[in-house]
C-alpha atoms as a PDB file:
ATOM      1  CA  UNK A   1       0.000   0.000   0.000  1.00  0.00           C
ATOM      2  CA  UNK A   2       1.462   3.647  -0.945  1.00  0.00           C
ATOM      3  CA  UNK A   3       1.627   5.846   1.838  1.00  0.00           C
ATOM      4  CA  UNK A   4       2.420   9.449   0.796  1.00  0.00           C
ATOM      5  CA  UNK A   5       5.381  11.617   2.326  1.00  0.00           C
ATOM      6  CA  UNK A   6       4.269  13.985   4.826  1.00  0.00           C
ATOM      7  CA  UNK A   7       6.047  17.441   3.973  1.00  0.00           C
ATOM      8  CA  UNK A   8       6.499  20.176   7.095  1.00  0.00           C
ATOM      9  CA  UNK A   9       6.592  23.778   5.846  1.00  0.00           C
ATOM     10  CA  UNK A  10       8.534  26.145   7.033  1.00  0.00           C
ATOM     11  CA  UNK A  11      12.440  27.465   7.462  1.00  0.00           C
ATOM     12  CA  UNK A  12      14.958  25.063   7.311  1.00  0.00           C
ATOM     13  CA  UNK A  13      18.067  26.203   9.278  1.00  0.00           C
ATOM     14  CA  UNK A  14      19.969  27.304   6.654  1.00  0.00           C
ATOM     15  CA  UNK A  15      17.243  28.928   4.714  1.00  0.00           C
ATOM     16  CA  UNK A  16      17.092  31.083   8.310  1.00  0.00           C
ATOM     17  CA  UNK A  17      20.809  31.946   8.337  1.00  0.00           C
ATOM     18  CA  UNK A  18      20.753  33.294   5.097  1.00  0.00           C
ATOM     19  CA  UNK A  19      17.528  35.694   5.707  1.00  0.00           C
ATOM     20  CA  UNK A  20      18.807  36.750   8.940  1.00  0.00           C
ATOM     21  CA  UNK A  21      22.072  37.334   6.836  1.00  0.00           C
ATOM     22  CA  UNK A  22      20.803  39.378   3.740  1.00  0.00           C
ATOM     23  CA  UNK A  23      18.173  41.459   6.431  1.00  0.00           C
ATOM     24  CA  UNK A  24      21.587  42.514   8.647  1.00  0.00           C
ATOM     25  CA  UNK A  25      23.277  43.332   5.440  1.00  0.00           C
ATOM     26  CA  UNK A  26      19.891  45.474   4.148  1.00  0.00           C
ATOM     27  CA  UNK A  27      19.799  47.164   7.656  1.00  0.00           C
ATOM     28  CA  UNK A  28      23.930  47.996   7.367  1.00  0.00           C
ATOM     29  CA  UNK A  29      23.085  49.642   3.995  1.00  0.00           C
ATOM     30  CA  UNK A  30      19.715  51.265   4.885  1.00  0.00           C
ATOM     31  CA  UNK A  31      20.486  52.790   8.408  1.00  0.00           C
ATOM     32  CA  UNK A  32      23.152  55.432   7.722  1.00  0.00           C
ATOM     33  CA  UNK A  33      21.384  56.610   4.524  1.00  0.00           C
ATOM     34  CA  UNK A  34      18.332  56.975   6.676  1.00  0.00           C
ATOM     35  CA  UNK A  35      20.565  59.258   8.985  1.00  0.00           C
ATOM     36  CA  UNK A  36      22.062  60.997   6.468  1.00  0.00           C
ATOM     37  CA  UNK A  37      18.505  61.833   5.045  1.00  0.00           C
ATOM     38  CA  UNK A  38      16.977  63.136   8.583  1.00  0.00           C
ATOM     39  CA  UNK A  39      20.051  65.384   9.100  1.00  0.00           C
ATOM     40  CA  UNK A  40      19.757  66.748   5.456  1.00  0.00           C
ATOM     41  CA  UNK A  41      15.905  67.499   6.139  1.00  0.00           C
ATOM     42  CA  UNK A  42      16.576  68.653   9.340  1.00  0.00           C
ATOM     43  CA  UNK A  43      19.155  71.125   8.118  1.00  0.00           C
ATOM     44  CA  UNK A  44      16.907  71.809   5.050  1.00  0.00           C
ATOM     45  CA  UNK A  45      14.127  73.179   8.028  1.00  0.00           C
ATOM     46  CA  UNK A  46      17.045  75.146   9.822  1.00  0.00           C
ATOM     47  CA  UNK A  47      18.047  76.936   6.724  1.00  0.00           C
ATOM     48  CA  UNK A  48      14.291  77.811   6.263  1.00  0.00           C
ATOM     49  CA  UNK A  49      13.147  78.578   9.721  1.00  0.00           C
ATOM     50  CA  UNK A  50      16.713  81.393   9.815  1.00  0.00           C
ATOM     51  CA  UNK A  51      15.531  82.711   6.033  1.00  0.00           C
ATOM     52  CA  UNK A  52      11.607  83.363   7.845  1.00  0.00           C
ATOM     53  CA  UNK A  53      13.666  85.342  10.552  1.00  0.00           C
ATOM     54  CA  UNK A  54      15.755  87.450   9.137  1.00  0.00           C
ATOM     55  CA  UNK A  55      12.761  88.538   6.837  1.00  0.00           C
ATOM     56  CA  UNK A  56      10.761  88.967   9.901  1.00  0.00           C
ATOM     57  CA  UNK A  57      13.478  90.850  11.318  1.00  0.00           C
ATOM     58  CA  UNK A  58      13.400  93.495   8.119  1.00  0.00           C
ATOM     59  CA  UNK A  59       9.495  93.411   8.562  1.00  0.00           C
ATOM     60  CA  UNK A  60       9.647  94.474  11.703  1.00  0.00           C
ATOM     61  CA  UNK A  61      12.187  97.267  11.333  1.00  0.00           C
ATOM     62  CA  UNK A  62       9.907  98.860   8.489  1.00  0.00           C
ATOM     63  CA  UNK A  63       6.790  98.961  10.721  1.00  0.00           C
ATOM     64  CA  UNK A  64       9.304 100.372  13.735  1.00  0.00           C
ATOM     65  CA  UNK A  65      10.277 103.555  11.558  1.00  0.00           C
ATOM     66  CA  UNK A  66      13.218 101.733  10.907  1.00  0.00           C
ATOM     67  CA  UNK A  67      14.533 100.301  13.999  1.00  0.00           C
ATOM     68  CA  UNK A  68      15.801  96.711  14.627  1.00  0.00           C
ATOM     69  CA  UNK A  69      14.316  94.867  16.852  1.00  0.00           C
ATOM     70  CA  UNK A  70      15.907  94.393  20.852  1.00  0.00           C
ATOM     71  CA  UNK A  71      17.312  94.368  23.032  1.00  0.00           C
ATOM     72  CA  UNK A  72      18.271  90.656  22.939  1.00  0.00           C
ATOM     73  CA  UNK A  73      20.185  87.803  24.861  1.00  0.00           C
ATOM     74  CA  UNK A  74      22.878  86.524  22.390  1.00  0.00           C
ATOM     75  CA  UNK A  75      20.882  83.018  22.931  1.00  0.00           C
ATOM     76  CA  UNK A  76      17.895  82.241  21.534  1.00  0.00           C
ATOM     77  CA  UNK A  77      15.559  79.404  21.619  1.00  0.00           C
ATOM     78  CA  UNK A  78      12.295  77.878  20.359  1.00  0.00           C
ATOM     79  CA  UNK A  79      11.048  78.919  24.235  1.00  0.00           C
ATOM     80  CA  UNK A  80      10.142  82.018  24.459  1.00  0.00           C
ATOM     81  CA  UNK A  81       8.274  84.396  27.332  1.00  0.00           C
ATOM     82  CA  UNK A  82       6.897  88.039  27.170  1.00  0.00           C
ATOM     83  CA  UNK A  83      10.020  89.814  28.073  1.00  0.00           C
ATOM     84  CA  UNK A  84      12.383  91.655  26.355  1.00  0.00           C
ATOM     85  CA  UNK A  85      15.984  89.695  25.823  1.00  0.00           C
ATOM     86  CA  UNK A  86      13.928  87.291  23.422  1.00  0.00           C
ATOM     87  CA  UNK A  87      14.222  87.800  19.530  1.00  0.00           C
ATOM     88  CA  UNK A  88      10.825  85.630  18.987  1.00  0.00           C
ATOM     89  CA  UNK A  89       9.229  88.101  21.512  1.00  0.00           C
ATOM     90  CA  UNK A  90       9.553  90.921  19.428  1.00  0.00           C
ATOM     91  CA  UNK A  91       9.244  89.639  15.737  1.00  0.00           C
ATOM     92  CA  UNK A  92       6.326  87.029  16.469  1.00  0.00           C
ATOM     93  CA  UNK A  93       3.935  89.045  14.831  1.00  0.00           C
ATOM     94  CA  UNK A  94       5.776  88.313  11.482  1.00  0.00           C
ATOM     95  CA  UNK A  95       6.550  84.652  11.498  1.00  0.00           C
ATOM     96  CA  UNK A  96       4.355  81.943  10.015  1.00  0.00           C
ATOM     97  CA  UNK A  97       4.070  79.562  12.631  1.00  0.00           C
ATOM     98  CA  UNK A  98       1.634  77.428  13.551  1.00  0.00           C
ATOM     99  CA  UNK A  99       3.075  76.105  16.785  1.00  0.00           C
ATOM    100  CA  UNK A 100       3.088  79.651  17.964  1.00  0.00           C
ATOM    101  CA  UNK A 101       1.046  79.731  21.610  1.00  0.00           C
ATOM    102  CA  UNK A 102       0.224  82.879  22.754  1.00  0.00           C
ATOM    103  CA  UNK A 103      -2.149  81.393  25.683  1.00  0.00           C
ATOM    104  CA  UNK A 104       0.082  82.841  28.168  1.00  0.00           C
ATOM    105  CA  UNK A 105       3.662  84.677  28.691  1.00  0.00           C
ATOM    106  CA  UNK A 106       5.435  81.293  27.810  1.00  0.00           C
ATOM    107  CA  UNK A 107       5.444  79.365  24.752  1.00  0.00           C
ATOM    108  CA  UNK A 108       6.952  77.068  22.024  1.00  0.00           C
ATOM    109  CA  UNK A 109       7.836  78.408  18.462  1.00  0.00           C
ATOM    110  CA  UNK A 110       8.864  75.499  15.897  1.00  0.00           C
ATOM    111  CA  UNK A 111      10.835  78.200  14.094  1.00  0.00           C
ATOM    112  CA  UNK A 112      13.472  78.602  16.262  1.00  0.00           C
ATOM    113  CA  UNK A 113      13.927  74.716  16.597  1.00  0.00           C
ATOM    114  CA  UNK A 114      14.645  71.720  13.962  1.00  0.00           C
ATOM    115  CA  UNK A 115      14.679  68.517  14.655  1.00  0.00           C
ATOM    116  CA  UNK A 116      17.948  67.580  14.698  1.00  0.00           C
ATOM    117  CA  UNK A 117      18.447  70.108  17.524  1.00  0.00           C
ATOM    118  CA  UNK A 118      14.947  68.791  19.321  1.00  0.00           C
ATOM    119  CA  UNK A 119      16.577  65.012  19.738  1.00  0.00           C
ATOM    120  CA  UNK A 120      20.041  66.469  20.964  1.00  0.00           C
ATOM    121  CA  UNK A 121      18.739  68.129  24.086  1.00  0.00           C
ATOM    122  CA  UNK A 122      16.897  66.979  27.429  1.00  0.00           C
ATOM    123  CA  UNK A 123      14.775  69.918  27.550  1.00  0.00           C
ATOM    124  CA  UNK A 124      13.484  72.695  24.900  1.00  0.00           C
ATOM    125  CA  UNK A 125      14.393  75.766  26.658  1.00  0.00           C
ATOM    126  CA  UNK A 126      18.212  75.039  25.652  1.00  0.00           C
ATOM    127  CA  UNK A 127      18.896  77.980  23.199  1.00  0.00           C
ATOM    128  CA  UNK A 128      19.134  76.451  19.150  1.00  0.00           C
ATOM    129  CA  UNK A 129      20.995  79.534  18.232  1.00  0.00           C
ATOM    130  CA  UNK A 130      23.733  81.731  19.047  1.00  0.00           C
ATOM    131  CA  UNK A 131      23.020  85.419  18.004  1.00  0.00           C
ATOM    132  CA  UNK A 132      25.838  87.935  17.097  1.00  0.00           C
ATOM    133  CA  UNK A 133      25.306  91.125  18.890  1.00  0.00           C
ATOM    134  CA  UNK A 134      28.550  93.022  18.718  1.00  0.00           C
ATOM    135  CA  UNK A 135      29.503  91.776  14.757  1.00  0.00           C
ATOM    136  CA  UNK A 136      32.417  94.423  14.283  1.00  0.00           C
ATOM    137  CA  UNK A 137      35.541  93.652  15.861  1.00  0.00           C
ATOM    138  CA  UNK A 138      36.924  96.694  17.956  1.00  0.00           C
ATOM    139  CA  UNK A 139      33.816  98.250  17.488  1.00  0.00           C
ATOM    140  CA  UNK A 140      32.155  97.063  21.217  1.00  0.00           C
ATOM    141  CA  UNK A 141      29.432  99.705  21.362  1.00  0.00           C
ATOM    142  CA  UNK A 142      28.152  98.679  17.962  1.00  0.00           C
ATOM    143  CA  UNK A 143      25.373  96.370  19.095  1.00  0.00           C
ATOM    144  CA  UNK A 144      22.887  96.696  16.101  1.00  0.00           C
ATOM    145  CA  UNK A 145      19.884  94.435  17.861  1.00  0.00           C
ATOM    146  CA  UNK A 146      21.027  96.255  21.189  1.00  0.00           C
ATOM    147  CA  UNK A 147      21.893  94.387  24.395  1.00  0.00           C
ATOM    148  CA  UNK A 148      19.657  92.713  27.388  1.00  0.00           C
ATOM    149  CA  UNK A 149      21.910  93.220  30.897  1.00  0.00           C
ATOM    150  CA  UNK A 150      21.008  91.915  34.124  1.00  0.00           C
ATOM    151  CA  UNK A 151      21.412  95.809  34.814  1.00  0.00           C
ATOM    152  CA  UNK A 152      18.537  98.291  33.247  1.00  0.00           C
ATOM    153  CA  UNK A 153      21.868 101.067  33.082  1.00  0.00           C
ATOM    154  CA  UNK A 154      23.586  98.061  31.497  1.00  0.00           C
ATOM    155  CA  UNK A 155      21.171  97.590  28.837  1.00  0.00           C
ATOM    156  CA  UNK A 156      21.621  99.201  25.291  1.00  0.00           C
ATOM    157  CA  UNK A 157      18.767  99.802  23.255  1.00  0.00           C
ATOM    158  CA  UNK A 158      18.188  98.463  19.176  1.00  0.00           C
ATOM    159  CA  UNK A 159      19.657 100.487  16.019  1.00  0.00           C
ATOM    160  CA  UNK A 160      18.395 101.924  13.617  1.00  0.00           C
ATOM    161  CA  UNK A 161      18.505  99.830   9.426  1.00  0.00           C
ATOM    162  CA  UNK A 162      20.302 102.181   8.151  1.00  0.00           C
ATOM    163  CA  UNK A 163      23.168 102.151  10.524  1.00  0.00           C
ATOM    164  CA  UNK A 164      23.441  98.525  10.375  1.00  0.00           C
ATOM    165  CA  UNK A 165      23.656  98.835   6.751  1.00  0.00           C
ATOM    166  CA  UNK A 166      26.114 101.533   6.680  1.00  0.00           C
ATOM    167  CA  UNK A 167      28.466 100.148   9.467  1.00  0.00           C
ATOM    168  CA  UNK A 168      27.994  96.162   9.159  1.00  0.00           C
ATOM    169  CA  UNK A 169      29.793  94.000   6.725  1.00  0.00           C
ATOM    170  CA  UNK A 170      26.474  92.053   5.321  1.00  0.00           C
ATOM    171  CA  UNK A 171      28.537  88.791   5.213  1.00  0.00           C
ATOM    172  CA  UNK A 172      28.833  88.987   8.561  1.00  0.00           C
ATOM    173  CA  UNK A 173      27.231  86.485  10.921  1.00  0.00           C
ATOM    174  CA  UNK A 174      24.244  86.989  12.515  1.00  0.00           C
ATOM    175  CA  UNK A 175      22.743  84.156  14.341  1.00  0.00           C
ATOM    176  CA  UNK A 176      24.220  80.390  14.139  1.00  0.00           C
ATOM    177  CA  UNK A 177      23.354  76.610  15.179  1.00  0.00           C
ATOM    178  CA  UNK A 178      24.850  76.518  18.164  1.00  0.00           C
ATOM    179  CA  UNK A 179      26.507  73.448  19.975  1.00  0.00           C
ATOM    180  CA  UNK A 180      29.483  72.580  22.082  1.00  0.00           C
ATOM    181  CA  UNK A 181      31.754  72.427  19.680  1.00  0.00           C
ATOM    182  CA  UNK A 182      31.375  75.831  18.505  1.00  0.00           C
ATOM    183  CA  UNK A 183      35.012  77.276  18.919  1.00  0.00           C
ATOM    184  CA  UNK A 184      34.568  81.352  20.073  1.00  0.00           C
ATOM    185  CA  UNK A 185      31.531  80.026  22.107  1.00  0.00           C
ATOM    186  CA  UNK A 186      32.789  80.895  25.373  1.00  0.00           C
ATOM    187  CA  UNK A 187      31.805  79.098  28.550  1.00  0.00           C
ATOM    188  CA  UNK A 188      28.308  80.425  28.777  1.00  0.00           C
ATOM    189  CA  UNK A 189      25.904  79.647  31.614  1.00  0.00           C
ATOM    190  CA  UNK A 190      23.567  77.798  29.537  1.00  0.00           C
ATOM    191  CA  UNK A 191      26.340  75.796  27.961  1.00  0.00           C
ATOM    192  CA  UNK A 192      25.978  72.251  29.422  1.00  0.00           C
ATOM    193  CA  UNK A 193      22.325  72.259  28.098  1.00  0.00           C
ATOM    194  CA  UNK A 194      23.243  72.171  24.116  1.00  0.00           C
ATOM    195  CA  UNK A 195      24.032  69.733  21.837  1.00  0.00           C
ATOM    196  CA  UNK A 196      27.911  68.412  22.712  1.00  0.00           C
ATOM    197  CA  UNK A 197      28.393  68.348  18.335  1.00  0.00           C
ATOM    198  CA  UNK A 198      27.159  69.852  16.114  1.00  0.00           C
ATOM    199  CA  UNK A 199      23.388  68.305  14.972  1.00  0.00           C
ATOM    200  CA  UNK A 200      23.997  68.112  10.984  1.00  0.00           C
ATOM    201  CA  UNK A 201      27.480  66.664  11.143  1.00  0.00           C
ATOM    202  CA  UNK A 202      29.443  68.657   8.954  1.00  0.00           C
ATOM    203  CA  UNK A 203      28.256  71.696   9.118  1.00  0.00           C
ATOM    204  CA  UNK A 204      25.861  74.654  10.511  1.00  0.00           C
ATOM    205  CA  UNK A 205      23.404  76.553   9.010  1.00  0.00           C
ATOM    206  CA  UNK A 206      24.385  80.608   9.422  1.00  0.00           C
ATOM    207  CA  UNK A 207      22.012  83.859   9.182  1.00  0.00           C
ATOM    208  CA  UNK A 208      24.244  86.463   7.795  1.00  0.00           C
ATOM    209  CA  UNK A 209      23.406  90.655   8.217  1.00  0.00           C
ATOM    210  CA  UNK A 210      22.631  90.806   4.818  1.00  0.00           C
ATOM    211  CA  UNK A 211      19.483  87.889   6.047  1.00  0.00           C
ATOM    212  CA  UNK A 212      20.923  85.850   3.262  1.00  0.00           C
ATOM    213  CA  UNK A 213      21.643  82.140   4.567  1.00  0.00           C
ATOM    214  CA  UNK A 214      24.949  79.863   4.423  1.00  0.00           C
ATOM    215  CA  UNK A 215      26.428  76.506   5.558  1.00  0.00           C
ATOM    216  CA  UNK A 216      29.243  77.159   7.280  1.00  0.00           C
ATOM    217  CA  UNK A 217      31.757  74.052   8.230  1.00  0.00           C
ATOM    218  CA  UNK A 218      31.771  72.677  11.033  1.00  0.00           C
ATOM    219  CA  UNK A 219      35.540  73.392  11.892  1.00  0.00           C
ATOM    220  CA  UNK A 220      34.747  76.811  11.221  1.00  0.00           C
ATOM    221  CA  UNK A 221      35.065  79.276  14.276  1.00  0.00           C
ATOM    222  CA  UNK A 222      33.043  82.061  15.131  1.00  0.00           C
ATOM    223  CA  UNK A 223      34.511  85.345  15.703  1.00  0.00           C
ATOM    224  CA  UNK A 224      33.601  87.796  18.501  1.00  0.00           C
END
C-alpha cells in the first residue's frame, strides 16, 4: 500500500541563516542613509526657519520707523516668554508659525527649533541659536539688535537699518546653530544644556546681516 510523504513547511536552518544574513546586510546599507537623510531634512528646516527670521526681522524694522528689533540675549531658543531679551518676543507678529502659543507669557515656536536640535537636548528651553550682537571687531558699542543686561543702566537699546547697513559687513554672521563644539563660544551659563556636536554633522546653518543664509563648516570658528 502507498503511503504518501508527509512534507512540514517552514524554514529550514539554513534557509534562516541566510535571511537573517541578507536582512543585517539590508539594515547595514539602509540605516546610515536613513541618517544621512533626517540630518539633510533637518538642516533643510534650519536653513528655512533662519531665512523666515531674518525677513521677519526686516518686517519688523519697516513697521518700527526703521529700527531693529531688541534688546536681545545673544541666545535664543524655540522657548520664548513676554520679556524683552527674546528675539521671537519681538518679531512674532511676522513669522508663520503654527506652533506659535500665545495662551500665556510662555510658549513654544517650531521656528526657532529643527529637529535635529529637538533630539540632541533633554529639555526645549536650551537655546538652538547663538546670536551675534557686537559683529564688528573693535567696534564694542556697535550692538545693532542692542543688548539685554542683568542691569537696566547696562542695557543698550536696538539700532536703527540704516546704521546697520552703513556700518555692518552684510557677510557677517548673525545668528548660528549653536553646539558645544562651537570654537569662540565661550563658557556660557547655559552651555551644558546644548548639543555636545554639532546636529547636521558637517556643518551649521548661518544667518548672515545681509538675512541671506549659508552653511558654514563645522571646523569653522566664530569670531567675537
Amino acid at each position: 500500500m502507498f503511503t504518501p510523504k508527509k512534507y512540514t513547511l517552514g524554514f529550514s536552518l539554513i534557509e534562516l541563516i541566510v535571511t537573517i544574513a541578507v536582512v543585517g546586510i539590508l539594515a547595514g546599507i539602509l540605516i546610515p542613509v536613513i541618517g544621512k537623510a533626517r540630518v539633510k531634512a533637518s538642516s533643510a528646516i534650519s536653513a528655512s526657519n533662519l531665512r523666515q527670521i531674518g525677513s521677519a526681522i526686516e518686517l519688523y524694522a519697516a513697521d518700527h520707523k526703521s529700527q531693529l528689533p531688541g534688546p536681545i540675549w545673544s541666545a535664543q531658543g524655540p522657548y520664548y516668554w513676554d520679556v524683552e531679551g527674546n528675539l521671537a518676543y519681538f518679531i512674532k507678529d511676522y513669522l508663520v508659525d503654527e506652533s506659535w502659543d500665545n495662551s500665556g507669557k510662555r510658549g513654544y515656536s517650531d521656528i526657532f527649533a529643527y529637529p535635529a536640535w529637538e533630539a540632541s537636548v533633554e529639555e526645549n528651553t536650551a537655546p538652538s541659536y547663538f546670536f551675534n550682537r557686537s559683529p564688528v571687531r573693535g567696534e564694542p558699542d556697535l550692538v545693532p539688535f542692542g543688548h539685554k543686561a542683568a542691569s537696566k543702566d547696562d542695557t543698550r537699546g536696538p539700532m536703527l537699518m540704516s546704521v546697520l547697513r552703513a556700518r555692518v559687513p552684510g557677510d557677517t554672521w548673525l545668528m548660528i546653530e549653536v553646539d558645544q563644539k562651537l570654537e569662540g563660544l565661550g563658557a556660557p551659563g547655559w552651555f551644558s544644556r546644548i548639543p555636545e556636536d554639532p546636529v547636521h554633522l558637517n556643518h551649521r546653518n548661518v544667518l548672515s546681516y545681509s538675512f541671506s543664509v549659508s552653511q558654514w563648516d563645522a571646523s569653522r570658528a566664530i569670531q567675537q
